[in-house]
C-alpha atoms as a PDB file:
ATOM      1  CA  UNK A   1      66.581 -98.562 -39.123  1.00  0.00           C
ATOM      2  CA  UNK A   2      67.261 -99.864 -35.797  1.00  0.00           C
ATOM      3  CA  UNK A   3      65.472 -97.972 -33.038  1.00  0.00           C
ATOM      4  CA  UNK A   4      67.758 -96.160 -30.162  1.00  0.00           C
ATOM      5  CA  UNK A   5      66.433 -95.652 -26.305  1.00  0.00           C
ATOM      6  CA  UNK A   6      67.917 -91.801 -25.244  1.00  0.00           C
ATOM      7  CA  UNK A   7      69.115 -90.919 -22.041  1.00  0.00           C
ATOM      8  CA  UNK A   8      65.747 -89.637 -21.151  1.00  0.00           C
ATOM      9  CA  UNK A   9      64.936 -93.227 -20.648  1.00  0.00           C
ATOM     10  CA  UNK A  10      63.228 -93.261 -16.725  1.00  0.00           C
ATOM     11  CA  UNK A  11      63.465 -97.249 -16.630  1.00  0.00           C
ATOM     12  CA  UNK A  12      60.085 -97.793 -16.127  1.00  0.00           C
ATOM     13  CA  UNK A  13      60.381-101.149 -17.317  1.00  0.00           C
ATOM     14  CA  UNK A  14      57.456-101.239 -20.035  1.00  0.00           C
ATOM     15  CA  UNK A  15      59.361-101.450 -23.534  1.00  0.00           C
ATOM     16  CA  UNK A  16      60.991-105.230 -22.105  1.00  0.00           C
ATOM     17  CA  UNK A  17      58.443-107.300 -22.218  1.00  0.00           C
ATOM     18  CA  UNK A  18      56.642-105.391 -25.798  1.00  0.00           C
ATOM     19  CA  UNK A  19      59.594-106.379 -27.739  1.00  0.00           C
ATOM     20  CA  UNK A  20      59.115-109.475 -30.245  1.00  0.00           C
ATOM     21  CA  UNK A  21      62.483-109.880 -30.969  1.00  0.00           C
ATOM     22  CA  UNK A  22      63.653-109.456 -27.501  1.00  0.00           C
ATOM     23  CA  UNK A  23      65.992-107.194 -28.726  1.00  0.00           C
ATOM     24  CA  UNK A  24      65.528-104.713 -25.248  1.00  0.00           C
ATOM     25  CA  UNK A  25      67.512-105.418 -22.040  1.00  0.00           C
ATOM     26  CA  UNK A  26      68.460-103.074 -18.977  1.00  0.00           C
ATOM     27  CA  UNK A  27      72.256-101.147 -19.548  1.00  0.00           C
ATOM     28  CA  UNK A  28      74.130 -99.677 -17.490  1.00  0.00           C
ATOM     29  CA  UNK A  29      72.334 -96.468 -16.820  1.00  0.00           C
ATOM     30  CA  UNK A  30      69.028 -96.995 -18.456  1.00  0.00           C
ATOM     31  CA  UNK A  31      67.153 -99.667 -21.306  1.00  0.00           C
ATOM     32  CA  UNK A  32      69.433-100.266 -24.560  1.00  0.00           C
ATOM     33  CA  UNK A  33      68.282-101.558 -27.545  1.00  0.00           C
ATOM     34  CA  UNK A  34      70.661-104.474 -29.581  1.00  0.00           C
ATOM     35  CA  UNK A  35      70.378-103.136 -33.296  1.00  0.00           C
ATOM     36  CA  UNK A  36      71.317-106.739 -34.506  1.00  0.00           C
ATOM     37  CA  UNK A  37      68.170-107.543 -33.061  1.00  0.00           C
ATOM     38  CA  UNK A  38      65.722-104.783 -33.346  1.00  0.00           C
ATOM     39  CA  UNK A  39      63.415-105.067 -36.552  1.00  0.00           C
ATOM     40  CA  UNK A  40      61.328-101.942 -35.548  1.00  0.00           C
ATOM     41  CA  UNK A  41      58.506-104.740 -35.389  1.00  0.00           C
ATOM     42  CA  UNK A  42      58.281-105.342 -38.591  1.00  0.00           C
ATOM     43  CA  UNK A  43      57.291-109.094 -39.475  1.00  0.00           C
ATOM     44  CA  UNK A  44      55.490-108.953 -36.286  1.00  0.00           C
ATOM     45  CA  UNK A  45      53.354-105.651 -35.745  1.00  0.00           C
ATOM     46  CA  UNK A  46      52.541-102.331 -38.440  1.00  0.00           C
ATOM     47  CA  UNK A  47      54.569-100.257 -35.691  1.00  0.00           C
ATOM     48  CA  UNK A  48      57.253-100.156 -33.194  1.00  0.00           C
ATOM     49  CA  UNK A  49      55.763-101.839 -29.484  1.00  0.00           C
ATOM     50  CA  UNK A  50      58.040-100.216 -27.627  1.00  0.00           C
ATOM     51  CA  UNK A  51      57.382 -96.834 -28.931  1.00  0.00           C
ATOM     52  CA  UNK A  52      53.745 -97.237 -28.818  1.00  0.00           C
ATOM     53  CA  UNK A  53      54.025 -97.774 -24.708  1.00  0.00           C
ATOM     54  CA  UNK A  54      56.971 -95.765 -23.691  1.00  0.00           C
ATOM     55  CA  UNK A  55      55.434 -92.845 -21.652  1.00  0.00           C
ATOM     56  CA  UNK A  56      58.186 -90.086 -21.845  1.00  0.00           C
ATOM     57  CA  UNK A  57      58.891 -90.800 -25.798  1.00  0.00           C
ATOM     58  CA  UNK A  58      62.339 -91.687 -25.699  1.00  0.00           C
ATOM     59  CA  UNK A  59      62.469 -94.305 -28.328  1.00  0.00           C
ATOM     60  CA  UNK A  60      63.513 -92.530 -31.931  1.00  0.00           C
ATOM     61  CA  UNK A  61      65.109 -94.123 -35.099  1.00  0.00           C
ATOM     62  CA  UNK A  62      69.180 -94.756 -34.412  1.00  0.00           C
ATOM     63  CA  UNK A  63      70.932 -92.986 -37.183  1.00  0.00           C
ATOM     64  CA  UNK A  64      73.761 -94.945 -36.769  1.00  0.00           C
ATOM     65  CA  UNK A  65      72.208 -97.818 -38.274  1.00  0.00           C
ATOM     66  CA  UNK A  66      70.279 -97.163 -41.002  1.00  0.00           C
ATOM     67  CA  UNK A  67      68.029 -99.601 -42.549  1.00  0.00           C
ATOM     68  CA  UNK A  68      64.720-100.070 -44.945  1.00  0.00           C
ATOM     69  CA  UNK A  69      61.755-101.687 -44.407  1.00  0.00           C
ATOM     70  CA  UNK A  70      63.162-104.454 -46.665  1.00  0.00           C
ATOM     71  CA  UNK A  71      66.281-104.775 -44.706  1.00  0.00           C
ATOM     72  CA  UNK A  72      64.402-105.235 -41.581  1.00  0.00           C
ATOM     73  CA  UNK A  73      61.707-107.871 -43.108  1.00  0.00           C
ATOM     74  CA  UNK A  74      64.863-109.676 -44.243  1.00  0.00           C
ATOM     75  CA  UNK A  75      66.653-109.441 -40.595  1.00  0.00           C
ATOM     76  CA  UNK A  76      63.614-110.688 -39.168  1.00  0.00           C
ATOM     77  CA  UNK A  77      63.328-113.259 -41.530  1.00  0.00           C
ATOM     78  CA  UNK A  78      67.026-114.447 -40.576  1.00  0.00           C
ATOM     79  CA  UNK A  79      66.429-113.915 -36.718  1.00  0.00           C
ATOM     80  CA  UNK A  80      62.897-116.381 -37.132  1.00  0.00           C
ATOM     81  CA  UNK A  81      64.187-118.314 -39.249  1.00  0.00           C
ATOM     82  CA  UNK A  82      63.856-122.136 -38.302  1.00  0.00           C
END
């Protein structure tokens, strides 16, 4: 499943620059996350960078776009695919 950053977001600017798939980028009121791109890490790390280094925990799993681990090995096998 793609991940979601909640309005608790304090734009600290950390999650950016931990994200593979740069899949991160600043909206309108605070970081966003493109599900097209977000693999939850997978293909490149055992867990979600972003999570691991956001300090107020506002990175959680988006419900609204559900996907297995095998879904999101085969997205990031499309998105590096050469």
């Amino acid at each position: 499943m793609a991940l979601v950053i909640t309005e608790e977001c304090i734009n600290c600017d950390v999650c950016e620059p931990e994200c593979p798939n740069e899949a991160i980028s600043q909206g309108d009121d605070h970081y966003v996350i493109n599900p097209s791109l977000c693999t939850e890490c997978v293909g490149f790390f055992d867990e979600p960078q972003c999570v691991s280094v956001c300090p107020v925990e506002c990175i959680q799993p988006d419900p609204a776009h559900p996907e297995t681990k095998e879904q999101l090995q085969e997205k990031f096998n499309r998105l590096n695919a050469q």
